[in-house]
C-alpha atoms as a PDB file:
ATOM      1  CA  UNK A   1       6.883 -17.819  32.363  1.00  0.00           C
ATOM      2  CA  UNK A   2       6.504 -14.167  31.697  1.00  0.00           C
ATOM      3  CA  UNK A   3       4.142 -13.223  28.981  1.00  0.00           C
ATOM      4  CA  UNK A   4       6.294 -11.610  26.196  1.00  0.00           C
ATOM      5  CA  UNK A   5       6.486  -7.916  25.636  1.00  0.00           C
ATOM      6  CA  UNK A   6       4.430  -5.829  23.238  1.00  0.00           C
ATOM      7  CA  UNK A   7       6.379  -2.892  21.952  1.00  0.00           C
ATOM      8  CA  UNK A   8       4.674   0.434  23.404  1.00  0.00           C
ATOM      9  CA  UNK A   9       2.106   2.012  20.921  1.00  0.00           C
ATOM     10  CA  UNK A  10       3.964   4.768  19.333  1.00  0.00           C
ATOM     11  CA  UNK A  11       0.943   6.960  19.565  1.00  0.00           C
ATOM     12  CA  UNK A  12      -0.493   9.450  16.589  1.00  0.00           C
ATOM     13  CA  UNK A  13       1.729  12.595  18.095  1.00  0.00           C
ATOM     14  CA  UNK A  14       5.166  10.618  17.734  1.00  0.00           C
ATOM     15  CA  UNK A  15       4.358   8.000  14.707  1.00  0.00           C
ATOM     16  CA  UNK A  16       3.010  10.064  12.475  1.00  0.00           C
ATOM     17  CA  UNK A  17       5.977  12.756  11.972  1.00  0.00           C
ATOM     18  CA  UNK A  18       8.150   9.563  11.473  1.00  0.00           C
ATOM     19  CA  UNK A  19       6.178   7.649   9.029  1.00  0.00           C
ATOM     20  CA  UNK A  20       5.676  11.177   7.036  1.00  0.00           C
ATOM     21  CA  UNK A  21       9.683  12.102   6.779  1.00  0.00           C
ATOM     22  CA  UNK A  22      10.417   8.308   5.059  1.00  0.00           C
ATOM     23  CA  UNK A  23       8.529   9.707   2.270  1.00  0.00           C
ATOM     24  CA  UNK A  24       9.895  11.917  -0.314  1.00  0.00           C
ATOM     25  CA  UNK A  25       8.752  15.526  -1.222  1.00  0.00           C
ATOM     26  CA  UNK A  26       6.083  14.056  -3.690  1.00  0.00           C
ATOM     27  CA  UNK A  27       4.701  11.839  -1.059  1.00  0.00           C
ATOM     28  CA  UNK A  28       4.217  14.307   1.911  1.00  0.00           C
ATOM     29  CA  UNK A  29       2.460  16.955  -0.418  1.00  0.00           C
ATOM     30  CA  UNK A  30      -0.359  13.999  -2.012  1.00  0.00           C
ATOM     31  CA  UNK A  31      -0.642  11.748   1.228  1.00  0.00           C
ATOM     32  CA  UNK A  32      -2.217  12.511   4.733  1.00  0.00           C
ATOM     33  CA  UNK A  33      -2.107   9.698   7.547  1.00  0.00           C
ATOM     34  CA  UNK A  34      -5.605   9.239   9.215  1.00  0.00           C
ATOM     35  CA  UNK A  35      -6.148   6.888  11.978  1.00  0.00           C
ATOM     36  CA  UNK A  36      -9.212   4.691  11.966  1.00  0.00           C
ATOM     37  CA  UNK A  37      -9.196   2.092  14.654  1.00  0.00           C
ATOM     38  CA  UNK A  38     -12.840   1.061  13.332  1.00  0.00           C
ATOM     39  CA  UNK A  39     -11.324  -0.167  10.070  1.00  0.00           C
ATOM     40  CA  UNK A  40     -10.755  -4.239  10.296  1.00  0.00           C
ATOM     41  CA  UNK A  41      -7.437  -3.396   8.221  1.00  0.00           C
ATOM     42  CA  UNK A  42      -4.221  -2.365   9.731  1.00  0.00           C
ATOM     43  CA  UNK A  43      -4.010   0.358   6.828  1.00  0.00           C
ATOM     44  CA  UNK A  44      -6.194   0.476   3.687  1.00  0.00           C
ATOM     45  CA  UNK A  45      -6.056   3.439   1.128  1.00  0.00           C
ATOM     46  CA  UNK A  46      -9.069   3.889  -0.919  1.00  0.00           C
ATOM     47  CA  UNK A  47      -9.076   4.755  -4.569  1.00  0.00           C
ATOM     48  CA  UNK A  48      -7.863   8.733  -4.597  1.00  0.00           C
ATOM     49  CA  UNK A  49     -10.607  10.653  -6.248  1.00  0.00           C
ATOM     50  CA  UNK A  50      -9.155  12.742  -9.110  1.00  0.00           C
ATOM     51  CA  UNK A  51     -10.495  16.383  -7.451  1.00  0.00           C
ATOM     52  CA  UNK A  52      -8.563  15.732  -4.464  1.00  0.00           C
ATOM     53  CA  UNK A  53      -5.209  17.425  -4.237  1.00  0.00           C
ATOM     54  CA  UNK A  54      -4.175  15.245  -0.853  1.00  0.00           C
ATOM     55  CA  UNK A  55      -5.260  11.648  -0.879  1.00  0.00           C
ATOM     56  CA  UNK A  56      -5.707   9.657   2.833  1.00  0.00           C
ATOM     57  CA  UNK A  57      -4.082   6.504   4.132  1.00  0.00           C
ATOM     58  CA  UNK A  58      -6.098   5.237   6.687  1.00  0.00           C
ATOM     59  CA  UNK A  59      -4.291   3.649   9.652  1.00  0.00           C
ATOM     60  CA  UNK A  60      -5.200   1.435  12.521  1.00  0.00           C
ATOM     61  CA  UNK A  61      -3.486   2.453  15.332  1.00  0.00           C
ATOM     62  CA  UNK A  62      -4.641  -0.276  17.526  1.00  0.00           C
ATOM     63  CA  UNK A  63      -3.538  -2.909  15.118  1.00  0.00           C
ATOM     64  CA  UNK A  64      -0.595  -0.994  14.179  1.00  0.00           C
ATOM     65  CA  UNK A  65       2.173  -1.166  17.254  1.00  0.00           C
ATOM     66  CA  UNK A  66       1.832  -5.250  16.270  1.00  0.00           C
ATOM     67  CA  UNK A  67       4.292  -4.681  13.760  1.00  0.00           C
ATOM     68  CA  UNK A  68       7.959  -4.431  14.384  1.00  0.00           C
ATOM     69  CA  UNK A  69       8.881  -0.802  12.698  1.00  0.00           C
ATOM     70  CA  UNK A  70      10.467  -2.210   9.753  1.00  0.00           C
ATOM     71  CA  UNK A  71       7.261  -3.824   9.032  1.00  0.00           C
ATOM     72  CA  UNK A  72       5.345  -0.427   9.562  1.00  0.00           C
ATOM     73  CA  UNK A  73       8.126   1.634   7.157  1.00  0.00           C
ATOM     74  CA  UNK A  74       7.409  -0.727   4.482  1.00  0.00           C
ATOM     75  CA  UNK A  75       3.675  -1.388   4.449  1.00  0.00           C
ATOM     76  CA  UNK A  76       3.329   2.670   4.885  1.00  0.00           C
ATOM     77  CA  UNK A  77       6.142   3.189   2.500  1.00  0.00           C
ATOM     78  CA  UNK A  78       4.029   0.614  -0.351  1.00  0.00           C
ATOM     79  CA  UNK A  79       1.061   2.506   0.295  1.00  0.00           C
ATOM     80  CA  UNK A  80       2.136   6.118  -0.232  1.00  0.00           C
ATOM     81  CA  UNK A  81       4.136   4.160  -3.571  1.00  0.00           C
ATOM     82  CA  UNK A  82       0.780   3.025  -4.801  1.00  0.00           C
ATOM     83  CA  UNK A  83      -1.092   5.929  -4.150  1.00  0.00           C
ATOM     84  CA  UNK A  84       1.431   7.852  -6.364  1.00  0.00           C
ATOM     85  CA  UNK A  85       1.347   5.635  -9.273  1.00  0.00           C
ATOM     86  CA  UNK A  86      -2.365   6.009  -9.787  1.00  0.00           C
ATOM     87  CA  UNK A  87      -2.686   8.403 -12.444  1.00  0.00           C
ATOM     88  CA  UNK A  88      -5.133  11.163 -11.599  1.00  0.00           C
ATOM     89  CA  UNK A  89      -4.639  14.203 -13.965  1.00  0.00           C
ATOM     90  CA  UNK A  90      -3.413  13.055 -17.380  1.00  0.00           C
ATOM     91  CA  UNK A  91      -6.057  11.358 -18.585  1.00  0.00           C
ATOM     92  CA  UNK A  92      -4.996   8.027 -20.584  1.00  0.00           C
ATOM     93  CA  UNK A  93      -7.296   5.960 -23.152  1.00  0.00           C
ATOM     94  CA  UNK A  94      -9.002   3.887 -21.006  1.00  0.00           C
ATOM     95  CA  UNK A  95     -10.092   6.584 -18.932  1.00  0.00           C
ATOM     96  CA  UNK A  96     -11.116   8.487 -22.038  1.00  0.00           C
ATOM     97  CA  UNK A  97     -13.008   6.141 -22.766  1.00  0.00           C
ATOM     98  CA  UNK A  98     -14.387   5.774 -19.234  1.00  0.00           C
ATOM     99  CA  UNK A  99     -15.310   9.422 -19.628  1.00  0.00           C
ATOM    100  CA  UNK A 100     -16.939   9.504 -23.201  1.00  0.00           C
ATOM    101  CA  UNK A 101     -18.911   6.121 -21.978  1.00  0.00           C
ATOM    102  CA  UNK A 102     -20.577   8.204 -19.274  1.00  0.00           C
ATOM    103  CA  UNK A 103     -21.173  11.098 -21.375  1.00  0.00           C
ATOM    104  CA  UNK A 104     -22.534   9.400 -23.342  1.00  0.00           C
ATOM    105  CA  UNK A 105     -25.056   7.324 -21.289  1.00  0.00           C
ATOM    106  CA  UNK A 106     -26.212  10.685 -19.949  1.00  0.00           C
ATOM    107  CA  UNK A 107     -26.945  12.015 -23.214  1.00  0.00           C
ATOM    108  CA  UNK A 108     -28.741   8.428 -24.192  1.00  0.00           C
ATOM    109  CA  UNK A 109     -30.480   8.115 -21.167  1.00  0.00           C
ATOM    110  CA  UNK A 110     -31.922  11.910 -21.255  1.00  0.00           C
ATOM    111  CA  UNK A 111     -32.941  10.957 -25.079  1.00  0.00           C
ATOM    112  CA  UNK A 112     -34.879   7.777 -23.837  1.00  0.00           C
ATOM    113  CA  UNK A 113     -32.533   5.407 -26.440  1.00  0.00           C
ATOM    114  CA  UNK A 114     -32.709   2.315 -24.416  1.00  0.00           C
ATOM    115  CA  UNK A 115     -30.088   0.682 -26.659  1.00  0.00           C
ATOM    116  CA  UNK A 116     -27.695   3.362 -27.181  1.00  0.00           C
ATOM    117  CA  UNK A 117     -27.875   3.818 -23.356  1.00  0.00           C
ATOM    118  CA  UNK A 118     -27.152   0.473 -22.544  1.00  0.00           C
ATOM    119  CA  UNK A 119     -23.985   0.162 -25.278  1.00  0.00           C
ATOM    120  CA  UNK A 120     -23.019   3.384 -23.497  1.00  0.00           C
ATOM    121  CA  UNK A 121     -22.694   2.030 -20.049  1.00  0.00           C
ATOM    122  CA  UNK A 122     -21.235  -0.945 -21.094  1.00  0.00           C
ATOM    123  CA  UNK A 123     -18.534   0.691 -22.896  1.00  0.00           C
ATOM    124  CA  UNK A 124     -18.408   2.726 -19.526  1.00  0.00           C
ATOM    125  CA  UNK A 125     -17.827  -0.400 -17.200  1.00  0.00           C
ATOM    126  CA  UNK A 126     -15.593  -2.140 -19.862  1.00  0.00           C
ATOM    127  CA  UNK A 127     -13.222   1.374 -19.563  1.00  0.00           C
ATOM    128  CA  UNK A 128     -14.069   0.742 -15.372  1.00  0.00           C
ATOM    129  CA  UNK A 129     -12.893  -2.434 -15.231  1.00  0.00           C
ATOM    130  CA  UNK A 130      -9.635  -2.329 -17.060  1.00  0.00           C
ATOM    131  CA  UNK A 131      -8.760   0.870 -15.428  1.00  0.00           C
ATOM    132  CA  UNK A 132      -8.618  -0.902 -11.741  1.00  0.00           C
ATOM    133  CA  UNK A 133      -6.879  -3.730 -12.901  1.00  0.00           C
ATOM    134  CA  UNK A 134      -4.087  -1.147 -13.910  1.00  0.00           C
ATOM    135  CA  UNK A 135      -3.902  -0.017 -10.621  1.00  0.00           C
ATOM    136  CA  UNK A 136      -5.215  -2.533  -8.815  1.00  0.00           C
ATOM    137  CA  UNK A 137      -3.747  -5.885 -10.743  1.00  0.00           C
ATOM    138  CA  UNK A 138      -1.495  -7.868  -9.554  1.00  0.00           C
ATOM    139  CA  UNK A 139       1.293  -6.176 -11.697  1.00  0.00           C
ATOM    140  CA  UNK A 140       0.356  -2.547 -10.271  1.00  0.00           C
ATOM    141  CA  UNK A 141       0.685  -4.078  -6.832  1.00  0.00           C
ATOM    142  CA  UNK A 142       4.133  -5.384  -7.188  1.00  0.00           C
ATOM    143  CA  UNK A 143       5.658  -2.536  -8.965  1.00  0.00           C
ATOM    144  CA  UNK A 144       4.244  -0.413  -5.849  1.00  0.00           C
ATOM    145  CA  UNK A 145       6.520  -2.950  -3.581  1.00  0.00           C
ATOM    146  CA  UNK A 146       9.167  -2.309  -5.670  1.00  0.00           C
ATOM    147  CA  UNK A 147       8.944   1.670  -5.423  1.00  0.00           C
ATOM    148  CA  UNK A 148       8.675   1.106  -1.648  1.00  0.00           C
ATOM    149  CA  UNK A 149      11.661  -0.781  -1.714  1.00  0.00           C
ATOM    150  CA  UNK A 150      13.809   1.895  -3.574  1.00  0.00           C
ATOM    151  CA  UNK A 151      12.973   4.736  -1.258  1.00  0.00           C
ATOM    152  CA  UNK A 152      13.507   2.337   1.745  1.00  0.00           C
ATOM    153  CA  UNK A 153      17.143   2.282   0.698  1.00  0.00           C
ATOM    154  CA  UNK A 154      16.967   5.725   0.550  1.00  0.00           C
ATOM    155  CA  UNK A 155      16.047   5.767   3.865  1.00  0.00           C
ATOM    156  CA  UNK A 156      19.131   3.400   5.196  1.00  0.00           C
ATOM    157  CA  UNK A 157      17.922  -0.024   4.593  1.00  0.00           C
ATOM    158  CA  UNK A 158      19.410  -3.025   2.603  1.00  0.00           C
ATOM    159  CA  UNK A 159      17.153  -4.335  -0.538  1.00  0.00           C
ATOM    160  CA  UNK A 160      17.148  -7.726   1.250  1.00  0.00           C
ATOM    161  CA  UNK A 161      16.342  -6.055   4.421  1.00  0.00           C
ATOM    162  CA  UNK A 162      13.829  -3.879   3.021  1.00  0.00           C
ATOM    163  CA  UNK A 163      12.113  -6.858   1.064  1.00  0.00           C
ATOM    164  CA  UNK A 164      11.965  -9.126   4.092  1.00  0.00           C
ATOM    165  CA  UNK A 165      10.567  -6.446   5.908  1.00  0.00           C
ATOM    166  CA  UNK A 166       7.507  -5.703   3.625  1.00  0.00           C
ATOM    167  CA  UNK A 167       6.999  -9.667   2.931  1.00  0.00           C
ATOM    168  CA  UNK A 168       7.323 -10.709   6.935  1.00  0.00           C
ATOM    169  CA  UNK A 169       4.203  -7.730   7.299  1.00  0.00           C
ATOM    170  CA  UNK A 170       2.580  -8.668   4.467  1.00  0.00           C
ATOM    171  CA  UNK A 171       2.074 -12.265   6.501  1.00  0.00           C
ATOM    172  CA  UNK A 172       1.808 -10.499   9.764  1.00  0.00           C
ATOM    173  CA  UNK A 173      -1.203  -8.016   8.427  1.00  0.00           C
ATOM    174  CA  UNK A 174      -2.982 -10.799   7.411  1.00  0.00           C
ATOM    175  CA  UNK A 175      -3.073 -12.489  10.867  1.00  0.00           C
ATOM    176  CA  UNK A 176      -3.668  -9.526  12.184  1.00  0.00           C
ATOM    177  CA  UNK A 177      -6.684  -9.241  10.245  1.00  0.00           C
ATOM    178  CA  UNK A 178      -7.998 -12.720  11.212  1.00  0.00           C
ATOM    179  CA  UNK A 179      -7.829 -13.826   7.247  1.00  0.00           C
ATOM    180  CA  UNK A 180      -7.645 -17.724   6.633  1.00  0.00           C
ATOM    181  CA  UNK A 181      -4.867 -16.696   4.373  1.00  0.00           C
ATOM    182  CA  UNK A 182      -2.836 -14.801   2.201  1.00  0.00           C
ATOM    183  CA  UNK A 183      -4.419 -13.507  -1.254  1.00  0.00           C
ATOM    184  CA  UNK A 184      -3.739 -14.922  -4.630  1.00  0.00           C
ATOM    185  CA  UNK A 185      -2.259 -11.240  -5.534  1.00  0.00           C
ATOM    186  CA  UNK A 186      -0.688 -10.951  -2.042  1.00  0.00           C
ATOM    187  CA  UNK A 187       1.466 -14.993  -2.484  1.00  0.00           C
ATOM    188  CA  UNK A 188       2.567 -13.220  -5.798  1.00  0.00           C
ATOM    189  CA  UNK A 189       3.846 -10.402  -4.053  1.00  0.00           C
ATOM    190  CA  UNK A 190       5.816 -12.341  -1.333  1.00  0.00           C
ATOM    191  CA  UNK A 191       6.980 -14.279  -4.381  1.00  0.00           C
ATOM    192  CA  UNK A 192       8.523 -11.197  -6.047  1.00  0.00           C
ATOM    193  CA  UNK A 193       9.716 -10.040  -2.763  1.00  0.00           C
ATOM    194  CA  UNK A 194      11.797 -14.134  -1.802  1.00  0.00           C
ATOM    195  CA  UNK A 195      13.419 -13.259  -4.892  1.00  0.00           C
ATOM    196  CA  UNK A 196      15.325  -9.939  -4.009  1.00  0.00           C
ATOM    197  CA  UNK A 197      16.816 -12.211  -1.150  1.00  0.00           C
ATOM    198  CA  UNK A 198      17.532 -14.916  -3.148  1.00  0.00           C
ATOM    199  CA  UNK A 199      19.373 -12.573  -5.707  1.00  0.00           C
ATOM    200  CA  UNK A 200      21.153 -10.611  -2.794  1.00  0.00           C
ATOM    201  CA  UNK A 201      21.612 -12.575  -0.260  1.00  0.00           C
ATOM    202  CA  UNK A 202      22.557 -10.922   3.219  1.00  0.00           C
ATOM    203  CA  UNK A 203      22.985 -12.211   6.862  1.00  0.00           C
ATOM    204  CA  UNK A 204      20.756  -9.578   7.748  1.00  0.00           C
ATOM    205  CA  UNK A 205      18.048 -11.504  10.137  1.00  0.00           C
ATOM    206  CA  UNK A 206      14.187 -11.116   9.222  1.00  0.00           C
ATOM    207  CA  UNK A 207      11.964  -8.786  11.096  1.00  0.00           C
ATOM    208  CA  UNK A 208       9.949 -10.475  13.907  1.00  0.00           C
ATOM    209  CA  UNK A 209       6.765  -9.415  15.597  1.00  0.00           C
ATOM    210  CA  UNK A 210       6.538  -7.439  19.019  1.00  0.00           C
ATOM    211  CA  UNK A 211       4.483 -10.166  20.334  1.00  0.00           C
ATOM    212  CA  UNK A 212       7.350 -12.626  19.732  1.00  0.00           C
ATOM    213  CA  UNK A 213      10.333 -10.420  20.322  1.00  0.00           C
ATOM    214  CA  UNK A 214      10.768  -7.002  21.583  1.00  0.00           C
ATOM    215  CA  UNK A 215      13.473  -6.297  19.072  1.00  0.00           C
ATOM    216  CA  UNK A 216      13.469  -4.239  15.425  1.00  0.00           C
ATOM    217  CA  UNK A 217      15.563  -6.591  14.110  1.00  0.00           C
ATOM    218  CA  UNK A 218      15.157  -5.526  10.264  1.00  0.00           C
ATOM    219  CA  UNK A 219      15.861  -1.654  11.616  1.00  0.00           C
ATOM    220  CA  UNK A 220      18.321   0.539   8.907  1.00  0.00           C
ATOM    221  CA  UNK A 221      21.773  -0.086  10.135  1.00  0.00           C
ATOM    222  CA  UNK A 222      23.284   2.509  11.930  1.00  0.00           C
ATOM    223  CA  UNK A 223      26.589   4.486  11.476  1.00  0.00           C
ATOM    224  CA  UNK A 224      29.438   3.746  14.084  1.00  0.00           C
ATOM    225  CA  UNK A 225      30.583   7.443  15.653  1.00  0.00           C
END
């Protein structure tokens, strides 16, 4: 029986302009696409640093022609959404106080205080710590799949297409990855996503693999001429 057929890579020179016109104006100007086949993740995007005007998402390109394109609009799609949503300028209270902390473990540390360092860099991490769980909790990550799911309809998909999409490559990534499973954060995103097709249900079929079928099933539904 013939072994079944992987879709073609799409290749940096042709993928890349398509992934970057899904996004809107905001996206294209604070996002670059960088491939990284040494990465073990099919894309990753690190935390932005707040001096950078252009922020990477870093891409496997080996791993990536694995996923149907559906799967690969959505994942990128979530990304870029994330990446937005991370404050960098306006600085908010936590960071403040991230800030101050640091300032003011500098200052202790320079004075010799052992103490006042010390409640200085704690008040530092404390500040740390709740800044990444804003925008790396499990509520951060969701409402980046459900930014990525309102510009996908932009873009000519369905909400039950475009939420079957991101969950079906959610799974696939992780496979892909050689993970013994999916993350306690990532089964509460999948959760979120069931529910958009359970709310609007659609006959629209899910998104499959190229290594099980060489169709984009989940693709945006084109116009009749």
């Amino acid at each position: 029986m013939a072994s079944p057929q992987l879709e073609p890579n799409p290749g940096l020179n042709l993928e890349i302009p398509r992934l970057r016109d899904l996004l809107p104006a905001t996206g294209r100007m604070t996002s670059r696409i960088v491939s990284n086949s040494r990465q073990p993740e099919v894309i990753k995007t690190p935390f932005p640093k707040p001096w950078k005007s252009s922020h990477p998402v870093l891409i496997n390109f080996d791993l990536w022609p694995e996923l149907s394109e559906p799967q690969r609009d959505l994942l990128f799609l979530r990304e870029v959404s994330w990446l937005s949503a991370v404050r960098l300028i306006k600085i908010d209270a936590y960071q403040g106080v991230a800030a101050a902390g640091a300032l003011g473990f500098l200052v202790e540390l320079v004075q010799f205080d052992a103490i006042g360092a010390v409640s200085a860099g704690g008040l530092t991490a404390l500040a740390g710590v709740q800044i990444w769980r804003n925008s790396r909790g499990k509520q951060a990550e969701i409402d980046a799949d459900d930014v990525a799911l309102k510009v996908a309809q932009r873009r000519g998909y369905t909400l039950t297409a475009a939420a079957m999409a991101l969950q079906d490559a959610i799974e696939q990534v992780a496979q892909l990855e050689h993970r013994p499973g999916l993350s306690f954060v990532e089964l509460m995103r999948c959760q979120n996503l069931r529910s958009y097709a359970i709310a609007t249900p659609e006959s629209t079929p899910r998104a499959t693999s190229p290594t099980t079928s060489g169709q984009n099933d989940n693709r945006p539904p084109q116009e009749q001429p």
